[in-house]
Protein backbone atom coordinates (compact mmCIF):
# COMPACT_ATOMS: atom_id res chain seq x y z
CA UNK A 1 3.13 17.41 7.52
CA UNK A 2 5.09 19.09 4.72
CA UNK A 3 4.34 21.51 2.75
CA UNK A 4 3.91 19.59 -0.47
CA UNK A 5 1.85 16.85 1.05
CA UNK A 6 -0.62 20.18 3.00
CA UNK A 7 -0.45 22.27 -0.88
CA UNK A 8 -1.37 18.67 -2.47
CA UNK A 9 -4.19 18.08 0.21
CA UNK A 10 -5.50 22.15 -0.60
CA UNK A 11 -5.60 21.80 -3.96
CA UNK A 12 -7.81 18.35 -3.58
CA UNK A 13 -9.70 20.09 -1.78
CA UNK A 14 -10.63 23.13 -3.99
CA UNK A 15 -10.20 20.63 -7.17
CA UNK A 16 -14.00 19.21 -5.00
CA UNK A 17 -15.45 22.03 -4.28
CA UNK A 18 -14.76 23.62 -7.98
CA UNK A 19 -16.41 20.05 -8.74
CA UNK A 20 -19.61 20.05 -6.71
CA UNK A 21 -20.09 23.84 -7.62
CA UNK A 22 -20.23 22.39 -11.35
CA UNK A 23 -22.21 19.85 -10.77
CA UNK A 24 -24.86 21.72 -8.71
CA UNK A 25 -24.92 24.49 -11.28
CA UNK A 26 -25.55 21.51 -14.39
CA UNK A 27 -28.15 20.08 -11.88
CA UNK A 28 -30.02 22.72 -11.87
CA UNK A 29 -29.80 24.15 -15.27
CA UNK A 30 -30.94 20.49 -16.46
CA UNK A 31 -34.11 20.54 -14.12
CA UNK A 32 -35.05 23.81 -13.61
CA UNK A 33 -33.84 26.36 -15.81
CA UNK A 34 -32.98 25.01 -18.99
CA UNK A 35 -36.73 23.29 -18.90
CA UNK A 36 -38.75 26.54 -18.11
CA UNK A 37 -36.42 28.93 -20.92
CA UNK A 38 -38.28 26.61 -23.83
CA UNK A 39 -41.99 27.41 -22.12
CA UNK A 40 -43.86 30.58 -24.33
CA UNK A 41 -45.45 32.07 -21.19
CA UNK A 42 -44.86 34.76 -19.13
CA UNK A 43 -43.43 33.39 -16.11
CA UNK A 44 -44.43 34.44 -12.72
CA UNK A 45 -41.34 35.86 -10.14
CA UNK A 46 -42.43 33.84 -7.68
CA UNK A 47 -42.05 30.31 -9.56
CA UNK A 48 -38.11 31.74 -10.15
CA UNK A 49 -37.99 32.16 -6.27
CA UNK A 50 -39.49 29.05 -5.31
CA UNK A 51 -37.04 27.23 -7.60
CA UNK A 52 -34.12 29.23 -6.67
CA UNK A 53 -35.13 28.13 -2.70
CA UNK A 54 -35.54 24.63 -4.02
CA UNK A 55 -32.62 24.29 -4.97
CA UNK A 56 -31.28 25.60 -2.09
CA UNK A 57 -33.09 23.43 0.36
CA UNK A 58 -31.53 20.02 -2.39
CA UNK A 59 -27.97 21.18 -1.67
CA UNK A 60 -28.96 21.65 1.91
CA UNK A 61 -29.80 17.91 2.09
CA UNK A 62 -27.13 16.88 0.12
CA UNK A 63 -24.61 18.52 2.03
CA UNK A 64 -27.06 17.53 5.52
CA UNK A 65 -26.92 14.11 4.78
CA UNK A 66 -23.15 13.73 3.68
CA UNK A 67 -21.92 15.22 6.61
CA UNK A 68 -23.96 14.65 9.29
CA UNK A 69 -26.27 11.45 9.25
CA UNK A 70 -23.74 9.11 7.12
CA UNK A 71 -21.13 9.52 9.48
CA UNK A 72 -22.73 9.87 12.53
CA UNK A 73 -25.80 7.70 12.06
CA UNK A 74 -25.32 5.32 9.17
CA UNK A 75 -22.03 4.14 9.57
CA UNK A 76 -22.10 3.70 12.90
CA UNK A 77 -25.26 1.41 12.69
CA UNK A 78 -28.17 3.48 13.75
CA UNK A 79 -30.28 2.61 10.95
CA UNK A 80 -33.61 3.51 12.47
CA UNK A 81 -32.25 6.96 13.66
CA UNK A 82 -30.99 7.65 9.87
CA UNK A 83 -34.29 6.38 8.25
CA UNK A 84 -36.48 8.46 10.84
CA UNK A 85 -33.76 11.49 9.57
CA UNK A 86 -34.29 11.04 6.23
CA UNK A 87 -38.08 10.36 6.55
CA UNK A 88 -37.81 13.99 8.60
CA UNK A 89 -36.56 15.46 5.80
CA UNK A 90 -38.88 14.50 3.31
CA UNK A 91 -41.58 16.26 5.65
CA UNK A 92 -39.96 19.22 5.51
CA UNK A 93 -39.30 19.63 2.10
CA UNK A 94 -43.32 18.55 1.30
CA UNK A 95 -44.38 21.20 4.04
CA UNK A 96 -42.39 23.57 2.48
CA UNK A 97 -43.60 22.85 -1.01
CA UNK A 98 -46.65 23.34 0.09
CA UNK A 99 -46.77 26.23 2.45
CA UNK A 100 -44.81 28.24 -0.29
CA UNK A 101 -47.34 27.40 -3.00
CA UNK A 102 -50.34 28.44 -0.34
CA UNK A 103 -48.50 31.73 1.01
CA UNK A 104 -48.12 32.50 -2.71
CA UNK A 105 -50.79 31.71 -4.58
CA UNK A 106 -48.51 30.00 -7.25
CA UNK A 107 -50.35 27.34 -8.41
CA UNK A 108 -53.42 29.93 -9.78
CA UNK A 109 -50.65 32.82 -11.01
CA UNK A 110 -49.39 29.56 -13.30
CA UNK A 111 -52.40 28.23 -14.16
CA UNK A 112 -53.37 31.92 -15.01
CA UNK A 113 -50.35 32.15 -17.71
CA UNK A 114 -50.78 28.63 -19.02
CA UNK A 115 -54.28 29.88 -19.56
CA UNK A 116 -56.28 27.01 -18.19
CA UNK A 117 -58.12 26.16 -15.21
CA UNK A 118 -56.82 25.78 -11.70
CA UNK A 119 -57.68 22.58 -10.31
CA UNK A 120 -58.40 22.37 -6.93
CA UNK A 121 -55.56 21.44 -4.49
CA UNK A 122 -55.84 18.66 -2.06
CA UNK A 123 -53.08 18.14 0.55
CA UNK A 124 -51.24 15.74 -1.15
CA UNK A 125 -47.46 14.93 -1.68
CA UNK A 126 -45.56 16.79 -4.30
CA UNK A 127 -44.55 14.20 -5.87
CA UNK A 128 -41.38 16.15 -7.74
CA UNK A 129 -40.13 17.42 -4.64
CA UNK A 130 -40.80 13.59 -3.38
CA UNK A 131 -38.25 12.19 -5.50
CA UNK A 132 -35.61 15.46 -5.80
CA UNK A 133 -35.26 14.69 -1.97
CA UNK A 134 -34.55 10.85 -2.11
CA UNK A 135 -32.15 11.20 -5.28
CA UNK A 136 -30.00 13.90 -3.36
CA UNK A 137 -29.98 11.57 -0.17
CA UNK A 138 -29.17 8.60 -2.52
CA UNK A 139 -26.41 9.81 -4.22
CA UNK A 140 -25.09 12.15 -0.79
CA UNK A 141 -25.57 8.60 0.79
CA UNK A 142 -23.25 6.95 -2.32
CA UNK A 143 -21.16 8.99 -2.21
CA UNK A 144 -20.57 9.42 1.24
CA UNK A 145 -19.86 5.56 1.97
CA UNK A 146 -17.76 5.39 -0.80
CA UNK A 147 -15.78 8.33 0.40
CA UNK A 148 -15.44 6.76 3.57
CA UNK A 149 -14.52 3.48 2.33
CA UNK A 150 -11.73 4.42 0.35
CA UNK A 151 -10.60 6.89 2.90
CA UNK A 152 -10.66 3.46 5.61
CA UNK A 153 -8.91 1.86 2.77
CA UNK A 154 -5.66 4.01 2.26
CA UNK A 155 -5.64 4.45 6.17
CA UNK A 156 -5.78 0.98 6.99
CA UNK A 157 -3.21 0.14 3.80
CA UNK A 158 -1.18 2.91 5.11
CA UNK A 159 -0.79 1.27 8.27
CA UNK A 160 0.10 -1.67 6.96
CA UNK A 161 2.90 0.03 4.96
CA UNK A 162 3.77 1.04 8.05
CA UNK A 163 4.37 -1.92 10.27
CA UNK A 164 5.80 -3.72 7.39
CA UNK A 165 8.27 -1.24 7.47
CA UNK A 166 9.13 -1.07 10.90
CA UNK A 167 9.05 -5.17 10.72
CA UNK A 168 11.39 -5.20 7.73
CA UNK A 169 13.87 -2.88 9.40
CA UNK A 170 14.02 -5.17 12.59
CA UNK A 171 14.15 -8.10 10.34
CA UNK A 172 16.79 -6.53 8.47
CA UNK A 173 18.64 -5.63 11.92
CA UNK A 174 18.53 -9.28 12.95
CA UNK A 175 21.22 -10.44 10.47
CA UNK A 176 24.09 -11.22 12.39
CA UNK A 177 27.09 -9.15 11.95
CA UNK A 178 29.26 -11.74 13.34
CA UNK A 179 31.16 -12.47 10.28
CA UNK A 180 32.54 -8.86 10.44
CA UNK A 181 34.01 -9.43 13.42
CA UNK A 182 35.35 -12.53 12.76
CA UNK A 183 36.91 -11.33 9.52
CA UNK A 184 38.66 -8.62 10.96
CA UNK A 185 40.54 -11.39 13.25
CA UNK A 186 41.32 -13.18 10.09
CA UNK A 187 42.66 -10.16 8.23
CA UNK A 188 44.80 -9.17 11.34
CA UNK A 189 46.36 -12.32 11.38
CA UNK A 190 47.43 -11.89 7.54
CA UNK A 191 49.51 -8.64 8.73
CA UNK A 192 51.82 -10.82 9.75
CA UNK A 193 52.11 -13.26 7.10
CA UNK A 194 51.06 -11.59 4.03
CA UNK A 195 50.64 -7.67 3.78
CA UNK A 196 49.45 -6.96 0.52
CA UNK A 197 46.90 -9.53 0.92
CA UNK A 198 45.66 -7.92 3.75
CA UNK A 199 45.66 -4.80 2.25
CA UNK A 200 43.06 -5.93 -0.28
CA UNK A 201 40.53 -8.13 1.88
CA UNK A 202 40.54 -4.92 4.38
CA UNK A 203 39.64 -3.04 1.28
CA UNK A 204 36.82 -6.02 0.15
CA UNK A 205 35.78 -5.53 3.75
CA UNK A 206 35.14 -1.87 3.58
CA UNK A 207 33.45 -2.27 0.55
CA UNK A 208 30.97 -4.70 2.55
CA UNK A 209 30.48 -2.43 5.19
CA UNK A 210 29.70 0.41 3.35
CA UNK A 211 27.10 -1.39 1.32
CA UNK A 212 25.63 -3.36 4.31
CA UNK A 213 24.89 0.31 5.55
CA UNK A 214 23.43 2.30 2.33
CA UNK A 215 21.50 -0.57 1.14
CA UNK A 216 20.44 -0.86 4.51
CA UNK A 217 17.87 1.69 4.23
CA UNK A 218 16.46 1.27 0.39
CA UNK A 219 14.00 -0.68 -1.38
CA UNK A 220 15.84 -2.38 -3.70
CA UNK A 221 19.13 -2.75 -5.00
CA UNK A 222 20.58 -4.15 -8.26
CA UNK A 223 21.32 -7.94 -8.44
CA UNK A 224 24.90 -7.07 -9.88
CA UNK A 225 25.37 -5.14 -6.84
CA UNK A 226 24.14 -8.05 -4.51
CA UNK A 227 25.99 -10.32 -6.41
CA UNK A 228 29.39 -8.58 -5.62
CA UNK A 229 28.62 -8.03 -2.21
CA UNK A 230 27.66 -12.32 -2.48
CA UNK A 231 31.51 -12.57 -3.85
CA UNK A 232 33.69 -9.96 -1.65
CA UNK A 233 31.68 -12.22 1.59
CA UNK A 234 32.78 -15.60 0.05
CA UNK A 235 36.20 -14.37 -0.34
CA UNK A 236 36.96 -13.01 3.22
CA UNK A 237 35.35 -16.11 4.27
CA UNK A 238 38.09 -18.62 2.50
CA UNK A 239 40.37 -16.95 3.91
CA UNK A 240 39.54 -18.86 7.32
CA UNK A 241 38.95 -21.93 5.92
CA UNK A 242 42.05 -24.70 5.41
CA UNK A 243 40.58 -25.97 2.25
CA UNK A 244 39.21 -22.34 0.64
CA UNK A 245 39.28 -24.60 -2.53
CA UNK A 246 36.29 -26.74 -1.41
CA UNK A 247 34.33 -23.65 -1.70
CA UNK A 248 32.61 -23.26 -4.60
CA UNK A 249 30.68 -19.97 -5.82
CA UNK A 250 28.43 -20.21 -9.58
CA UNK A 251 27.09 -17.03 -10.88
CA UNK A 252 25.39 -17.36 -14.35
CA UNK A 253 23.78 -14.93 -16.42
CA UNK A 254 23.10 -12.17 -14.56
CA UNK A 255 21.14 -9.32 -16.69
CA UNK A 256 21.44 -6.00 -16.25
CA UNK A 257 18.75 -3.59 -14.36
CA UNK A 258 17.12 -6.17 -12.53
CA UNK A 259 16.92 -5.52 -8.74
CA UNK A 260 15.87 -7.58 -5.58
CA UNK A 261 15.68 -6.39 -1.65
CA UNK A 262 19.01 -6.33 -0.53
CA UNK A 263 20.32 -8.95 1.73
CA UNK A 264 18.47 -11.62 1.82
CA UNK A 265 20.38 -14.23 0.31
CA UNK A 266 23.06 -13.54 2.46
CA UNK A 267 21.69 -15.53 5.83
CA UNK A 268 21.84 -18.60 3.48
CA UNK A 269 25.32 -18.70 2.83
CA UNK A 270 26.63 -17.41 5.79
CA UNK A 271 24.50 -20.35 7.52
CA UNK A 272 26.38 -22.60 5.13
CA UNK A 273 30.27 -21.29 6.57
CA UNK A 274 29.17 -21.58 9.45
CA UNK A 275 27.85 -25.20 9.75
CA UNK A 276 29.45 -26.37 6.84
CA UNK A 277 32.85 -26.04 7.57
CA UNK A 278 34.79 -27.29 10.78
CA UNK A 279 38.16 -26.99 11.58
CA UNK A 280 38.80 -30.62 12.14
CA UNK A 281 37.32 -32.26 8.89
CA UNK A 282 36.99 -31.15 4.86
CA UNK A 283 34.02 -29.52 4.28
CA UNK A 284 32.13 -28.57 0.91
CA UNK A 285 30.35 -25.84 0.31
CA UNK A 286 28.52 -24.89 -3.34
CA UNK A 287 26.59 -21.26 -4.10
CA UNK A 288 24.98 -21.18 -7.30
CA UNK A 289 23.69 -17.69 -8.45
CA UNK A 290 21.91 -17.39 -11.79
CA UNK A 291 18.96 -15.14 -12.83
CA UNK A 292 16.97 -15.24 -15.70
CA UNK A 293 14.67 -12.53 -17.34
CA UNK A 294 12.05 -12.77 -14.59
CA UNK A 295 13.31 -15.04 -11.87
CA UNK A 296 16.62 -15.06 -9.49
CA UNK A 297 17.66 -17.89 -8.50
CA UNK A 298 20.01 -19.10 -5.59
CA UNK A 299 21.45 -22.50 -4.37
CA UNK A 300 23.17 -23.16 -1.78
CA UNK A 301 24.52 -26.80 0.05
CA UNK A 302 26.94 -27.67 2.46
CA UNK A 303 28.60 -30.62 4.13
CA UNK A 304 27.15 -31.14 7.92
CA UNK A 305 30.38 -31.24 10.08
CA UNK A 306 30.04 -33.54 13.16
CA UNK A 307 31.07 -31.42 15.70
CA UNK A 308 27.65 -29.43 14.39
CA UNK A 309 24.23 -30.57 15.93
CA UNK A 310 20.44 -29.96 14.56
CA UNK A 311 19.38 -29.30 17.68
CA UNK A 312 21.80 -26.45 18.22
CA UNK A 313 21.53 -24.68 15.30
CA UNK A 314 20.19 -21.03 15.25
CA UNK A 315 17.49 -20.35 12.83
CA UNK A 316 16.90 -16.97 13.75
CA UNK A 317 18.49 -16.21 10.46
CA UNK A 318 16.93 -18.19 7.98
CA UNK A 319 13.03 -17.21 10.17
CA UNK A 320 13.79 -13.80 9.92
CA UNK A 321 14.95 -13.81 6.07
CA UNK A 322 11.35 -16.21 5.37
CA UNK A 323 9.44 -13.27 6.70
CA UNK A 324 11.21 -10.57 4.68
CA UNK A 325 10.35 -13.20 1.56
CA UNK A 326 6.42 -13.24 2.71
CA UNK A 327 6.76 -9.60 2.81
CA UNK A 328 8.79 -8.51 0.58
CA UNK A 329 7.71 -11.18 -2.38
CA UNK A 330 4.10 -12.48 -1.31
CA UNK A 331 3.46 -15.35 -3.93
CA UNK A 332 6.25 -14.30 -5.64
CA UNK A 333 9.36 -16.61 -4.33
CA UNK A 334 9.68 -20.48 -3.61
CA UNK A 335 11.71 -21.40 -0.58
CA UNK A 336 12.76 -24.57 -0.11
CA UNK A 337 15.59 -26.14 2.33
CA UNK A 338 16.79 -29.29 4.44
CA UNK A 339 18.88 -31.80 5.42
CA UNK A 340 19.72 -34.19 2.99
CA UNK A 341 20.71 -37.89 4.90
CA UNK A 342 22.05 -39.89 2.52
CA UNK A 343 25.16 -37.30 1.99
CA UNK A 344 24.69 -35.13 5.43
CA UNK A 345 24.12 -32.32 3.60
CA UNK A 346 22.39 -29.32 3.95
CA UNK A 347 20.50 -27.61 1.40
CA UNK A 348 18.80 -24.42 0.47
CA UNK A 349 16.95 -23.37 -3.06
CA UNK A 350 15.33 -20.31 -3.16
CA UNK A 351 13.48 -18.65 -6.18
CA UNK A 352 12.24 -15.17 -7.18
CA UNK A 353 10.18 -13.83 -8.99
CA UNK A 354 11.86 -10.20 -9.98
């Protein structure tokens, strides 16, 4: 643990217990000091001492309860053992109320300075101390659960976080680096025929790279910045195609600061080269790119080749960039994709809410 995260968690900690210490100390002015200054008697020292023990034996519960029946009783469903604790501490409190009064004669020394007569004293329920002891379980109880509620909470959200993250990183490992490879070939074969050009995809390519790798790791990235990795990928991949003409790439109206998870429209169009164009027939391939104020939208078709079957396509890329969607943008992004028979195409439309 760090040292920020341990000073944050100390100073939570004594921001509570400077708390509860104000609390207890505005409990018991309100019922049992503030109360007794406005009386015009002489009070007796032994009234002070019994309320300064009362109050003593109220925290005692309080902190009793909190920490040791909730927890170890209560929320682990032995209700009859916490009711036959609580019910124990009632008993307590009453025998103490009333052994003090009897051991010190209290109720005739107030009577005495009230200047009336002392009624005589059954064995009966104190009735103050009664209710004292069932609001400080009640709200120790409260206060307690809800404590340990929120506490369950965070951890179990935390968790969460957690395997989402480790999910999203293997997800995000998944997408296939094959077009790297396969560009390099491509730009190695322009050293012989073209230098300069090579000079400049090799260039596009480490510009790829270098962004598949930083972004790899963050959040979010700006949709200007996805959209130029988007381009610099289109253009290396022309430059295997016969026909780079056939490919065509959209962008509209892309607004500045918006950002989306890097990546993920990528699988689509690379899914697109690779079944949409074949070495032995013209292919067609359209990416449209256009984001409004809230939304970023992408659209992507592509002519089926024949020497391309359903049955043997991968869709390890497309499952894996779904689940970064549900996780990433849950009820926040419209997927929708398929063949389309009538012109053997191949179609994706995806929509997100930024």
């Amino acid at each position: 643990m760090g040292k920020g995260l341990t000073s944050d968690l100390i100073i939570r900690e004594n921001i509570g217990a400077v708390v509860q210490v104000l609390a207890w100390a505005l409990f018991a002015s309100i019922l049992f000091i503030h109360p007794v200054l406005t009386w015009t008697i002489v009070i007796p020292f032994e009234f002070w001492t019994k309320q300064t023990i009362t109050i003593c034996l109220l925290i005692g519960v309080y902190i009793l309860t909190g920490r040791v029946f909730v927890p170890r009783l209560l929320i682990h469903g032995r209700y009859v053992a916490f009711t036959a604790s609580v019910i124990a501490l009632l008993l307590v409190l009453q025998l103490y109320s009333f052994g003090y009064d009897a051991f010190t004669d209290l109720p005739r020394m107030m009577a005495r300075a009230w200047g009336i007569k002392l009624k005589e004293r059954k064995l009966d329920l104190d009735m103050f101390m009664f209710f004292l002891t069932l609001m400080m379980v009640g709200i120790s109880t409260s206060v307690s659960l809800i404590g340990y509620y929120r506490l369950n909470t965070y951890l179990k959200e935390q968790s969460e976080k957690q395997n989402i993250n480790a999910e999203l990183l293997f997800l995000r490992s998944q997408i296939n680096p094959h077009f790297f490879f396969n560009t390099l070939n491509t730009i190695y074969s322009l050293t012989y025929t073209n230098v300069e050009h090579s000079r400049e995809s090799l260039l596009r390519l480490s510009r790829m790279m270098r962004y598949a790798l930083n972004k790899s790791e963050e959040g979010l990235t700006a949709v200007s910045s996805e959209v130029s990795f988007i381009k610099d990928y289109v253009d290396l991949m022309k430059l295997r195609l016969r026909a780079p003409e056939s490919v065509a790439l959209e962008i509209e109206e892309l607004k500045n600061g918006a950002t989306v998870a890097p990546m993920l429209m990528l699988p689509f169009i690379e899914n697109a080269f690779k079944y949409g164009s074949g070495s032995d027939e013209q292919h067609n391939i359209k990416i449209v790119i256009r984001q409004s104020v809230t939304h970023l939208h992408l659209w992507v078709s592509n002519y089926i080749t024949k020497a391309v079957d359903d049955s043997h396509k991968s869709k390890v890329g497309i499952a894996n960039t779904t689940r970064r969607l549900n996780l990433l943008y849950p009820g926040k992004h419209q997927l929708d994709h398929g063949r389309n028979n009538s012109d053997n195409t191949y179609f994706v439309k995806l929509d997100i809410a930024l």
